[in-house]
PDB file of N, CA and C in Angstrom:
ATOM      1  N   UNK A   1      -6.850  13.034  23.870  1.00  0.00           N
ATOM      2  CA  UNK A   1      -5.590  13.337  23.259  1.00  0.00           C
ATOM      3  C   UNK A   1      -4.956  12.069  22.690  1.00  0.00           C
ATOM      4  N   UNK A   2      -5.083  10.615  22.825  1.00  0.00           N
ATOM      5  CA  UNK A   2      -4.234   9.846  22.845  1.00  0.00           C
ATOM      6  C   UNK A   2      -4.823   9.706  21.687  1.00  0.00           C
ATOM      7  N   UNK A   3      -5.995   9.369  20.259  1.00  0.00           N
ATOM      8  CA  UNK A   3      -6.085   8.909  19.382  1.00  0.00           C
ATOM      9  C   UNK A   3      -5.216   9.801  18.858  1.00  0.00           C
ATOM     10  N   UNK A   4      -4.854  11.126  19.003  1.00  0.00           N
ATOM     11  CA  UNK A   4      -4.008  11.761  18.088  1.00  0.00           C
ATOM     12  C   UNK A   4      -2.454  11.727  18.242  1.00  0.00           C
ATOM     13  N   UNK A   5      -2.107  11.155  19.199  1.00  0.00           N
ATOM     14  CA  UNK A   5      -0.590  10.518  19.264  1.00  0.00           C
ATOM     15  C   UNK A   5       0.023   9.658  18.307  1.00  0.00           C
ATOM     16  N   UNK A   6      -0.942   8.976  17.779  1.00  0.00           N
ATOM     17  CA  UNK A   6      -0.493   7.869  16.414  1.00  0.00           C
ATOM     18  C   UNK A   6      -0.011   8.843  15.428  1.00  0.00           C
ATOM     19  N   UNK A   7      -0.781  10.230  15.366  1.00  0.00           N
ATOM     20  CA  UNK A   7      -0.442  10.915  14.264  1.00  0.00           C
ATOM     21  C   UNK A   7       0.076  11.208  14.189  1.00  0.00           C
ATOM     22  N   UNK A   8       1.461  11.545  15.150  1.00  0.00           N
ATOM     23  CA  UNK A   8       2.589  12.437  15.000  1.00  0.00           C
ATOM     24  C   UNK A   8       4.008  11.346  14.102  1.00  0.00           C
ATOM     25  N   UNK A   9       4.463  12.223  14.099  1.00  0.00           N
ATOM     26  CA  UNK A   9       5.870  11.048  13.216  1.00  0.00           C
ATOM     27  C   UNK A   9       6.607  11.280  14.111  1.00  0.00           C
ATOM     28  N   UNK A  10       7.554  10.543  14.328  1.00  0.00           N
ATOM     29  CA  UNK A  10       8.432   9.958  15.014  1.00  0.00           C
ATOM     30  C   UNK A  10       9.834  11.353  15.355  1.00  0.00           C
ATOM     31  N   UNK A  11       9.682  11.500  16.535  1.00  0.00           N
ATOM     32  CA  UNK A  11      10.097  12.774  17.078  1.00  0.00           C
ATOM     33  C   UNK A  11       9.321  14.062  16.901  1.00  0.00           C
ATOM     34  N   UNK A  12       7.984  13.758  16.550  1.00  0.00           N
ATOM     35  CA  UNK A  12       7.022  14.899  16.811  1.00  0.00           C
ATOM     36  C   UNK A  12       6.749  15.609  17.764  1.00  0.00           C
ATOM     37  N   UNK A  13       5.826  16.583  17.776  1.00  0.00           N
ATOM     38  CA  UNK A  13       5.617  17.369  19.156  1.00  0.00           C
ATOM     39  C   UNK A  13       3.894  17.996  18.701  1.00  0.00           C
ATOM     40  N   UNK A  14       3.247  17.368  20.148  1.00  0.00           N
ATOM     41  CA  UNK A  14       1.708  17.805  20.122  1.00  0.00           C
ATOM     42  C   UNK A  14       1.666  18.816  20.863  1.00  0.00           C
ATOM     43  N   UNK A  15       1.718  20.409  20.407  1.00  0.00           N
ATOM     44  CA  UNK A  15       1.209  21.518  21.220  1.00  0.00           C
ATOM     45  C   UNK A  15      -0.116  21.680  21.214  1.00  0.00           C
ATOM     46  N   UNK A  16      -0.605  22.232  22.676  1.00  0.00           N
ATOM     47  CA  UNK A  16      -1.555  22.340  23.146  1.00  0.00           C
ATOM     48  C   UNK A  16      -1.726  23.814  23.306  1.00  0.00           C
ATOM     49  N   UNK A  17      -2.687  24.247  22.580  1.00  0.00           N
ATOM     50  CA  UNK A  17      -2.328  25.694  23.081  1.00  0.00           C
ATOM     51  C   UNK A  17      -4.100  26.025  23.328  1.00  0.00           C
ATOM     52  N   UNK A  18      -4.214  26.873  24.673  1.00  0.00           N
ATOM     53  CA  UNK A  18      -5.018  27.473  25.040  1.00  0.00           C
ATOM     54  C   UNK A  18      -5.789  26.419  26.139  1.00  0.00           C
ATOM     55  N   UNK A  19      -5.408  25.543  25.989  1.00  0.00           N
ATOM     56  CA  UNK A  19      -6.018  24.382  26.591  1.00  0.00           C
ATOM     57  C   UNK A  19      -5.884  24.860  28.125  1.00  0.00           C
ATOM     58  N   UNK A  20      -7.109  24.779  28.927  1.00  0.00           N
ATOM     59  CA  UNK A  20      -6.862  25.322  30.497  1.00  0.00           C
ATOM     60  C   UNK A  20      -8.128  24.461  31.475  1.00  0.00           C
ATOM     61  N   UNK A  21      -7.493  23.960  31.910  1.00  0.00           N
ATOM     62  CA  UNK A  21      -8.233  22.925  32.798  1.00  0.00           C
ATOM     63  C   UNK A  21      -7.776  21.206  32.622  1.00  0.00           C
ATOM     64  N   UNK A  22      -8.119  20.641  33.461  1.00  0.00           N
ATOM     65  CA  UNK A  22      -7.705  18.907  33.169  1.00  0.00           C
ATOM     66  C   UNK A  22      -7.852  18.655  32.402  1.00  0.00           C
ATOM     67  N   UNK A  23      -7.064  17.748  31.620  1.00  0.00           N
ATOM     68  CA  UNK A  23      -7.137  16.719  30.532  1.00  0.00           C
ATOM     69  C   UNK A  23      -7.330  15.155  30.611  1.00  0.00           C
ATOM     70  N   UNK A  24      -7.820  14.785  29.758  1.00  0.00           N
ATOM     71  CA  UNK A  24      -8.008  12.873  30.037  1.00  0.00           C
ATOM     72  C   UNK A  24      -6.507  12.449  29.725  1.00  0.00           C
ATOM     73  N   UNK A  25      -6.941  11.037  30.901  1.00  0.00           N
ATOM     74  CA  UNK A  25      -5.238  10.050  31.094  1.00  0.00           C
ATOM     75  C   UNK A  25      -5.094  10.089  29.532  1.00  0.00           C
ATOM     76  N   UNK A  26      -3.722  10.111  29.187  1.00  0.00           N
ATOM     77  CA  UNK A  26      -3.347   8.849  27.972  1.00  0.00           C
ATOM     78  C   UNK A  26      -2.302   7.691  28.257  1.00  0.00           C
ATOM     79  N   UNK A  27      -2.021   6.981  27.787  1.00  0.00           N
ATOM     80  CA  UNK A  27      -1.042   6.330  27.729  1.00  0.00           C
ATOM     81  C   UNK A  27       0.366   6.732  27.019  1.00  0.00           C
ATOM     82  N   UNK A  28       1.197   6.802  27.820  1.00  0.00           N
ATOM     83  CA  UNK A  28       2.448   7.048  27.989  1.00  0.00           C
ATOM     84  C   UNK A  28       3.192   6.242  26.944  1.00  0.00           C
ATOM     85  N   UNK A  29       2.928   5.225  26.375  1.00  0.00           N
ATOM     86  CA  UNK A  29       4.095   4.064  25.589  1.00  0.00           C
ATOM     87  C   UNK A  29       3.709   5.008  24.452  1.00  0.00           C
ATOM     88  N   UNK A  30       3.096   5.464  24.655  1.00  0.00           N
ATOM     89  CA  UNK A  30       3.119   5.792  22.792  1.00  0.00           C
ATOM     90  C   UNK A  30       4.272   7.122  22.396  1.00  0.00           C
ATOM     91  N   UNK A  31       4.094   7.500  23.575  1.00  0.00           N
ATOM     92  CA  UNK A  31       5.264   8.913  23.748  1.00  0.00           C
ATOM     93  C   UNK A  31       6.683   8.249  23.674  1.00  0.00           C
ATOM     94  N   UNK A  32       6.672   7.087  24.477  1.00  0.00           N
ATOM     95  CA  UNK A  32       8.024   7.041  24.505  1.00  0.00           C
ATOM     96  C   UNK A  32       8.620   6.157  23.457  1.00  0.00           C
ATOM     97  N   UNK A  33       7.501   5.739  22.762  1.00  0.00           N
ATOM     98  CA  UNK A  33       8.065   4.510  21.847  1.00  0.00           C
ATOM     99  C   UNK A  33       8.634   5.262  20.210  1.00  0.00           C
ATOM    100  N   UNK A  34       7.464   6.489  20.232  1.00  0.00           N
ATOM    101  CA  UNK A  34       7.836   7.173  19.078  1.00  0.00           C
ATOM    102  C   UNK A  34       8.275   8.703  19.160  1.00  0.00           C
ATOM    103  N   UNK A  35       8.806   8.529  20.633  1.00  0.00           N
ATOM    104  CA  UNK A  35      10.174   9.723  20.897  1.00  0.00           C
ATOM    105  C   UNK A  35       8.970  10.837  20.120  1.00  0.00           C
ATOM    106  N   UNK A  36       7.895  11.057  21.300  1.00  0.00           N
ATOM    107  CA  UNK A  36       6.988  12.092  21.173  1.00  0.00           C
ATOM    108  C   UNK A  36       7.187  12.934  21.812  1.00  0.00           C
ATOM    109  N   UNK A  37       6.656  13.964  22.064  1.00  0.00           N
ATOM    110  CA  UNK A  37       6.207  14.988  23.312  1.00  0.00           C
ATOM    111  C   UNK A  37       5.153  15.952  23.181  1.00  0.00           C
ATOM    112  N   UNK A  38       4.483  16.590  23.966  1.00  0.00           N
ATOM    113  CA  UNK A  38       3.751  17.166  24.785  1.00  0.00           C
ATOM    114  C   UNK A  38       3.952  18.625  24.830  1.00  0.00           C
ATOM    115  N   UNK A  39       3.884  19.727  24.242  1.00  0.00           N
ATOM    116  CA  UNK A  39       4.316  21.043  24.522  1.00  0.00           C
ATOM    117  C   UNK A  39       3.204  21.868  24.384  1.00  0.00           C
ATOM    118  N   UNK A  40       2.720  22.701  25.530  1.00  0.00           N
ATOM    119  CA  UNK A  40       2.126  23.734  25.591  1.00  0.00           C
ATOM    120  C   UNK A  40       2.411  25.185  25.488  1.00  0.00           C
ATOM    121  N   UNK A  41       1.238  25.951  25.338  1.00  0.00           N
ATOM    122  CA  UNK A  41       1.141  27.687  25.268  1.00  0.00           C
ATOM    123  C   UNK A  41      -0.177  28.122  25.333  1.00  0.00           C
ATOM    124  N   UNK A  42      -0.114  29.023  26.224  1.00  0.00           N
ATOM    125  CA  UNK A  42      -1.819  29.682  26.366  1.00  0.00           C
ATOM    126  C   UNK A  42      -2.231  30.499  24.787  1.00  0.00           C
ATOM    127  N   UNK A  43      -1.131  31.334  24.304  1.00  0.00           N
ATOM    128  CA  UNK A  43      -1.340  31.319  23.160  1.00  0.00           C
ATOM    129  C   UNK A  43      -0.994  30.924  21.502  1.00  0.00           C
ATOM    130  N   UNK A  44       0.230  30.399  21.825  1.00  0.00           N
ATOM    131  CA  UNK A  44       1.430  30.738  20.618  1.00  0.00           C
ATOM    132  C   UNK A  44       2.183  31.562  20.315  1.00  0.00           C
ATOM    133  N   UNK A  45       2.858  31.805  19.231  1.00  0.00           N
ATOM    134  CA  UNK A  45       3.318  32.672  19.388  1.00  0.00           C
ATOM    135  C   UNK A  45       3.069  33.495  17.931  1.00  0.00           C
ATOM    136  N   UNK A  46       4.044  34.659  17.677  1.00  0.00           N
ATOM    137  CA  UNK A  46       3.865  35.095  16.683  1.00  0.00           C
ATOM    138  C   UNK A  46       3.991  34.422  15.271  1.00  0.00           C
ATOM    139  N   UNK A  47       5.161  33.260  15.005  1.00  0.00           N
ATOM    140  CA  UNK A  47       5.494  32.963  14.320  1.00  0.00           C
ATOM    141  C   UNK A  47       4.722  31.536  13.822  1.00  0.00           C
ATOM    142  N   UNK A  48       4.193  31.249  14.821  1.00  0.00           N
ATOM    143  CA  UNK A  48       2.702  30.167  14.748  1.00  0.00           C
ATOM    144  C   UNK A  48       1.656  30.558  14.192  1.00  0.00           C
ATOM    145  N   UNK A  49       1.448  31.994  14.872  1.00  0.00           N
ATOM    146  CA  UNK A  49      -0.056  32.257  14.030  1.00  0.00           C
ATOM    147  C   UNK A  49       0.363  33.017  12.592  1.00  0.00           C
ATOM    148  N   UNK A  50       1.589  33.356  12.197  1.00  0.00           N
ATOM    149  CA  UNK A  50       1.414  33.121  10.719  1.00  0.00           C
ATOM    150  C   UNK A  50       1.339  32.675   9.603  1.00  0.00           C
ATOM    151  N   UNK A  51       2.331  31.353  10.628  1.00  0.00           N
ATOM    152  CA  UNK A  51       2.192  30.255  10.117  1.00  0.00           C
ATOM    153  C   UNK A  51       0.286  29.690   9.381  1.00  0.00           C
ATOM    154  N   UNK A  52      -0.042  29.528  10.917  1.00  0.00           N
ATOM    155  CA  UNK A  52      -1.452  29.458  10.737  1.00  0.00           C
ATOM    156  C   UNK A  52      -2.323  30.142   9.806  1.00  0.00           C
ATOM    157  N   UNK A  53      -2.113  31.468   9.671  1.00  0.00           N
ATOM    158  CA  UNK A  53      -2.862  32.175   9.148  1.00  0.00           C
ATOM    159  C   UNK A  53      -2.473  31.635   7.719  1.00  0.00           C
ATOM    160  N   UNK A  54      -1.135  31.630   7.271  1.00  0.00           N
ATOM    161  CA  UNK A  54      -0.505  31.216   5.395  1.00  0.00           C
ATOM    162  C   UNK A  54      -1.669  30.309   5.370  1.00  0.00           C
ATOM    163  N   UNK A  55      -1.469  29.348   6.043  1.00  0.00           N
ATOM    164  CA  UNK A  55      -1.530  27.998   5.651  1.00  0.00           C
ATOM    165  C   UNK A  55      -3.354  28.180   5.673  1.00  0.00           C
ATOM    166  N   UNK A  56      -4.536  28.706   6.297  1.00  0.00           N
ATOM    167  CA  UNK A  56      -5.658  28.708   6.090  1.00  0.00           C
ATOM    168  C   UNK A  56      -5.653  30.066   4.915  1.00  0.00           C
ATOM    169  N   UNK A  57      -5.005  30.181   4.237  1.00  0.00           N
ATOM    170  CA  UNK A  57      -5.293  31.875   3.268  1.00  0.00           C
ATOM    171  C   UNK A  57      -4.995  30.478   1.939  1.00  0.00           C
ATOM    172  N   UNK A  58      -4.091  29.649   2.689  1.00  0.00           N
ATOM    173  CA  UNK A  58      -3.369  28.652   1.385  1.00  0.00           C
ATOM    174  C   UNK A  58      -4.466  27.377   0.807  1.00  0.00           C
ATOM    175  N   UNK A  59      -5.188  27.144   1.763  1.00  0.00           N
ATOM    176  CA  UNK A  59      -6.566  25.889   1.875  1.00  0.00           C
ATOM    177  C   UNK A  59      -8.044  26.730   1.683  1.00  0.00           C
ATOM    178  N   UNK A  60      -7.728  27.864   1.645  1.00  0.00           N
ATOM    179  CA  UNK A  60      -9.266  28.534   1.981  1.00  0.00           C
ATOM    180  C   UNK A  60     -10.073  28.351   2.973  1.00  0.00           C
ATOM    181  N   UNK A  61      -9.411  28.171   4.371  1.00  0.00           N
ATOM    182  CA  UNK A  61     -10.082  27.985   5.452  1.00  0.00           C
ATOM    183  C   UNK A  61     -10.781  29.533   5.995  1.00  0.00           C
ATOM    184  N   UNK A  62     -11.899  29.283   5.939  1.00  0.00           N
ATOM    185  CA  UNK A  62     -12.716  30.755   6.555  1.00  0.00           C
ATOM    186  C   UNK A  62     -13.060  29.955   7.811  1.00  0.00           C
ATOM    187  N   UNK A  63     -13.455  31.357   8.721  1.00  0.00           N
ATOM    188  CA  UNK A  63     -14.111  31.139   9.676  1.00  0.00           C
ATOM    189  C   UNK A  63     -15.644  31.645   9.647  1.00  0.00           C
ATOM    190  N   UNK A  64     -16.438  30.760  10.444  1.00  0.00           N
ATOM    191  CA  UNK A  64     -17.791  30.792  10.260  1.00  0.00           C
ATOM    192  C   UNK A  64     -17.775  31.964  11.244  1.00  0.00           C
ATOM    193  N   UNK A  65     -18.520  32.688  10.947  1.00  0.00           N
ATOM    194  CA  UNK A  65     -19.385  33.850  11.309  1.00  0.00           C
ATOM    195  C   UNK A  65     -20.762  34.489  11.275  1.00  0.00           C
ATOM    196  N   UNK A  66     -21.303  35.052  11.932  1.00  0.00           N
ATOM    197  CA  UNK A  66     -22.955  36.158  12.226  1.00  0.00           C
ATOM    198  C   UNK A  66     -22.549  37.216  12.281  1.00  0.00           C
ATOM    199  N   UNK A  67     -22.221  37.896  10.794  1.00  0.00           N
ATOM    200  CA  UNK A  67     -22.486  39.610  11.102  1.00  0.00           C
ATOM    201  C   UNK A  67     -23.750  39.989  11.503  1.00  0.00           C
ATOM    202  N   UNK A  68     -23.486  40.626  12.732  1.00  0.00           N
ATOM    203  CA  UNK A  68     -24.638  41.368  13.093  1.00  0.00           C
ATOM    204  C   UNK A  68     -24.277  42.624  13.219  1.00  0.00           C
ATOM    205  N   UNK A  69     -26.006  43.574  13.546  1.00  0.00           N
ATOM    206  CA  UNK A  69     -25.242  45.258  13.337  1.00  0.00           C
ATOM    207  C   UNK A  69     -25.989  46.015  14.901  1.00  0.00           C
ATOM    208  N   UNK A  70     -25.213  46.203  15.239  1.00  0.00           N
ATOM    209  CA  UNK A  70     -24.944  46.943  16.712  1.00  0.00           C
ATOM    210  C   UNK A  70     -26.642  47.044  17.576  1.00  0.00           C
ATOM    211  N   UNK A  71     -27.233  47.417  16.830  1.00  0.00           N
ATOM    212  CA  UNK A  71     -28.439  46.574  17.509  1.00  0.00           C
ATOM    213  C   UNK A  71     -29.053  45.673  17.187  1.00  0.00           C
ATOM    214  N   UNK A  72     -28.485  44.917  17.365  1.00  0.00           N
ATOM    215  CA  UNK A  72     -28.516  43.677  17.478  1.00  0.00           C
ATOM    216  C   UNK A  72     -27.843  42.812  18.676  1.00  0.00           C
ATOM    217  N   UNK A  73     -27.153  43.442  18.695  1.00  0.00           N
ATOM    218  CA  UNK A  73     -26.018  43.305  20.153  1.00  0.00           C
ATOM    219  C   UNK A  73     -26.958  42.725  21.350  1.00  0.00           C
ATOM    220  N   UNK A  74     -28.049  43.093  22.013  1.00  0.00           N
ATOM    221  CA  UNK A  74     -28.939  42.741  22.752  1.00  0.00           C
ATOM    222  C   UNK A  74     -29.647  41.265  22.932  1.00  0.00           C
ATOM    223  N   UNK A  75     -29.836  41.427  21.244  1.00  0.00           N
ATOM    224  CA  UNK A  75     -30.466  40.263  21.025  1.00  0.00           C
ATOM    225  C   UNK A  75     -29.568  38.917  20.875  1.00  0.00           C
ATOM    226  N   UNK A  76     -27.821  38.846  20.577  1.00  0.00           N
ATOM    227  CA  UNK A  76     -27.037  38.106  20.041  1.00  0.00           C
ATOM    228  C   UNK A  76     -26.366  37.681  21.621  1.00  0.00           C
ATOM    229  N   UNK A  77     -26.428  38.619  22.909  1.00  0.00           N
ATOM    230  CA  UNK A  77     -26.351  38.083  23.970  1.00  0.00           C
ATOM    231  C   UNK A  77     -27.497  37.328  24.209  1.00  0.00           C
ATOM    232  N   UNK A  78     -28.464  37.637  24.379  1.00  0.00           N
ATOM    233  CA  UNK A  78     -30.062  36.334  24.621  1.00  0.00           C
ATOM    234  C   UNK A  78     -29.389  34.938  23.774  1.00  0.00           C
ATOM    235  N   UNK A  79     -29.018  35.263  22.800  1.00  0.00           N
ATOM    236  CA  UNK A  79     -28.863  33.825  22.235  1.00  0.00           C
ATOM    237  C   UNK A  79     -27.488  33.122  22.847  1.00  0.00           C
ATOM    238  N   UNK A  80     -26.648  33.851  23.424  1.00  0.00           N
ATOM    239  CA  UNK A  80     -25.504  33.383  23.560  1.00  0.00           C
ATOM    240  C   UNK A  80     -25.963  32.761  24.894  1.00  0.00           C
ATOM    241  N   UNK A  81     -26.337  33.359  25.624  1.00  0.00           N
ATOM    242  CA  UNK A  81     -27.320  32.694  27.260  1.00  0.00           C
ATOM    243  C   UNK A  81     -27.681  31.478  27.058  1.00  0.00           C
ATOM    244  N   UNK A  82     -28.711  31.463  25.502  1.00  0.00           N
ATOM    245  CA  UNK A  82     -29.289  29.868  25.537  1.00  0.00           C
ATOM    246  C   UNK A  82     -28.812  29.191  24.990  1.00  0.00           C
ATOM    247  N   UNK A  83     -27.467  29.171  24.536  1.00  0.00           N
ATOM    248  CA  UNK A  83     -26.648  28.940  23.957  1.00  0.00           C
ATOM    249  C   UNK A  83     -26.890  28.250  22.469  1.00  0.00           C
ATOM    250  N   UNK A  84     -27.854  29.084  21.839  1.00  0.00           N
ATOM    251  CA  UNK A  84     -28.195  29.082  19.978  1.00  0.00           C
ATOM    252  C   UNK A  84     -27.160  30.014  19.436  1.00  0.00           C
ATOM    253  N   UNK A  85     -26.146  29.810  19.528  1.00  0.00           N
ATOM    254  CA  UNK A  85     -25.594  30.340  18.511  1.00  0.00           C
ATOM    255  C   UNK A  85     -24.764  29.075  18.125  1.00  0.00           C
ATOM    256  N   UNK A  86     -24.618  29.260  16.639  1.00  0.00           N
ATOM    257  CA  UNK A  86     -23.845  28.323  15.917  1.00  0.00           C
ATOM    258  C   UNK A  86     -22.378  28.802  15.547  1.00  0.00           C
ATOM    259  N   UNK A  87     -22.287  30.314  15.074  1.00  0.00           N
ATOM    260  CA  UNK A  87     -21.175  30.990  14.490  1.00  0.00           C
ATOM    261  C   UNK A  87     -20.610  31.931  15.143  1.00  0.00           C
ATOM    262  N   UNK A  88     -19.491  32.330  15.494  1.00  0.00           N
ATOM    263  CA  UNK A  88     -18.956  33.328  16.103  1.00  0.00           C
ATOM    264  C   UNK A  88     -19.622  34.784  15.763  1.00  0.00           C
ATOM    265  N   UNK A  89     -20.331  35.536  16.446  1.00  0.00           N
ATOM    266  CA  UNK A  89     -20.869  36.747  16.248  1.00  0.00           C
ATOM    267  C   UNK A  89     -19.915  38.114  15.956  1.00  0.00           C
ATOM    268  N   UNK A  90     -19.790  38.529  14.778  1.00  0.00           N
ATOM    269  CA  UNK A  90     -18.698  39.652  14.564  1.00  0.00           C
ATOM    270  C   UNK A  90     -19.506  40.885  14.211  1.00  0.00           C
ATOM    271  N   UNK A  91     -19.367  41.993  15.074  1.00  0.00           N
ATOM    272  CA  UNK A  91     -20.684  42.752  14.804  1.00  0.00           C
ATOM    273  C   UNK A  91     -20.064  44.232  13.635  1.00  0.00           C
ATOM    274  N   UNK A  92     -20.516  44.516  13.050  1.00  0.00           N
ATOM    275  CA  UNK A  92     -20.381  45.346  11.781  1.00  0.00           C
ATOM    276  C   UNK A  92     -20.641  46.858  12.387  1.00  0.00           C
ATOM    277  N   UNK A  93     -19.320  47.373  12.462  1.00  0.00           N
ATOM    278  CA  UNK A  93     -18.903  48.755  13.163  1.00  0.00           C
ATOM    279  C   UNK A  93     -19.633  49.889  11.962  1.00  0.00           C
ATOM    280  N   UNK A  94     -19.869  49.358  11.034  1.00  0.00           N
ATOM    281  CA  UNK A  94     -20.624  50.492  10.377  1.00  0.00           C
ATOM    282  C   UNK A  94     -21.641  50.767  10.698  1.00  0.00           C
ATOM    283  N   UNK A  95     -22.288  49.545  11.816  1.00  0.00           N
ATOM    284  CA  UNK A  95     -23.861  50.133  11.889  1.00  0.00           C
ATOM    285  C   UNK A  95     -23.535  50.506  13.309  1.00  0.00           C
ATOM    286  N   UNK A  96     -22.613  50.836  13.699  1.00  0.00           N
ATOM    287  CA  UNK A  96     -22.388  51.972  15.143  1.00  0.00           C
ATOM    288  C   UNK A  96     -22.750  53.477  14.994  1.00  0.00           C
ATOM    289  N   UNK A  97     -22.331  53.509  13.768  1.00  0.00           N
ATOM    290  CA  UNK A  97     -22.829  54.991  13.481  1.00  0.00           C
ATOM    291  C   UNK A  97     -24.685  54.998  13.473  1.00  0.00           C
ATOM    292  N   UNK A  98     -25.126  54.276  12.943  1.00  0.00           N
ATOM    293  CA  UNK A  98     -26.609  54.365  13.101  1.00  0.00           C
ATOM    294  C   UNK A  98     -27.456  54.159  14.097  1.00  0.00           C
ATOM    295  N   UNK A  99     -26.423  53.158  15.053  1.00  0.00           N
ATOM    296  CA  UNK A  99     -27.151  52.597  16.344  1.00  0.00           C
ATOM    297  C   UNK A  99     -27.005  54.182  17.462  1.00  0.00           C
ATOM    298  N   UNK A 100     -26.348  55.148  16.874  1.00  0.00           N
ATOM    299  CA  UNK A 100     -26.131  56.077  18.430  1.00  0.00           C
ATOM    300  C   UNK A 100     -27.390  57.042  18.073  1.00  0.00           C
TER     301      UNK A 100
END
């Protein structure tokens, strides 16, 4: 966390969100010298993630993804075990109808 303390401007605030488990020491002078802080949330809130969302619709930020189609499902857990997957797996509800 601490290389990214330089980045804030002066009365900034670094939220942490989702973050769950220990974190590494930082050093403290940097908080207090440039009247920083520290604020968490397991998720955010509403007005964050639309924020979020404008602002990646505004940059063209996609998220990487593996459509896969419902059977496939079997095989996309095996990979998640050995942990080969590269892209978030989003599986394509149209091929539910074919998989029953």
């Amino acid at each position: 966390m601490e290389p990214y303390l330089p980045l804030l401007d002066i009365d900034g605030t670094l939220v942490i969100v989702g973050q769950v488990g220990p974190m590494a020491e930082f050093n403290t002078v940097q908080l207090l010298l440039g009247r920083r802080r520290i604020a968490g949330s397991p998720i955010g809130g509403i007005r964050e993630t639309q924020e979020m969302l404008d602002f990646c619709a505004e940059k063209n930020i996609l998220p990487d993804c593996e459509m896969i189609n419902m059977e496939q499902i079997n095989d996309a857990f095996a990979r998640m075990e050995c942990a080969d997957v590269r892209y978030r797996f989003v599986i394509d509800m149209a091929s539910l109808a074919r998989a029953t």
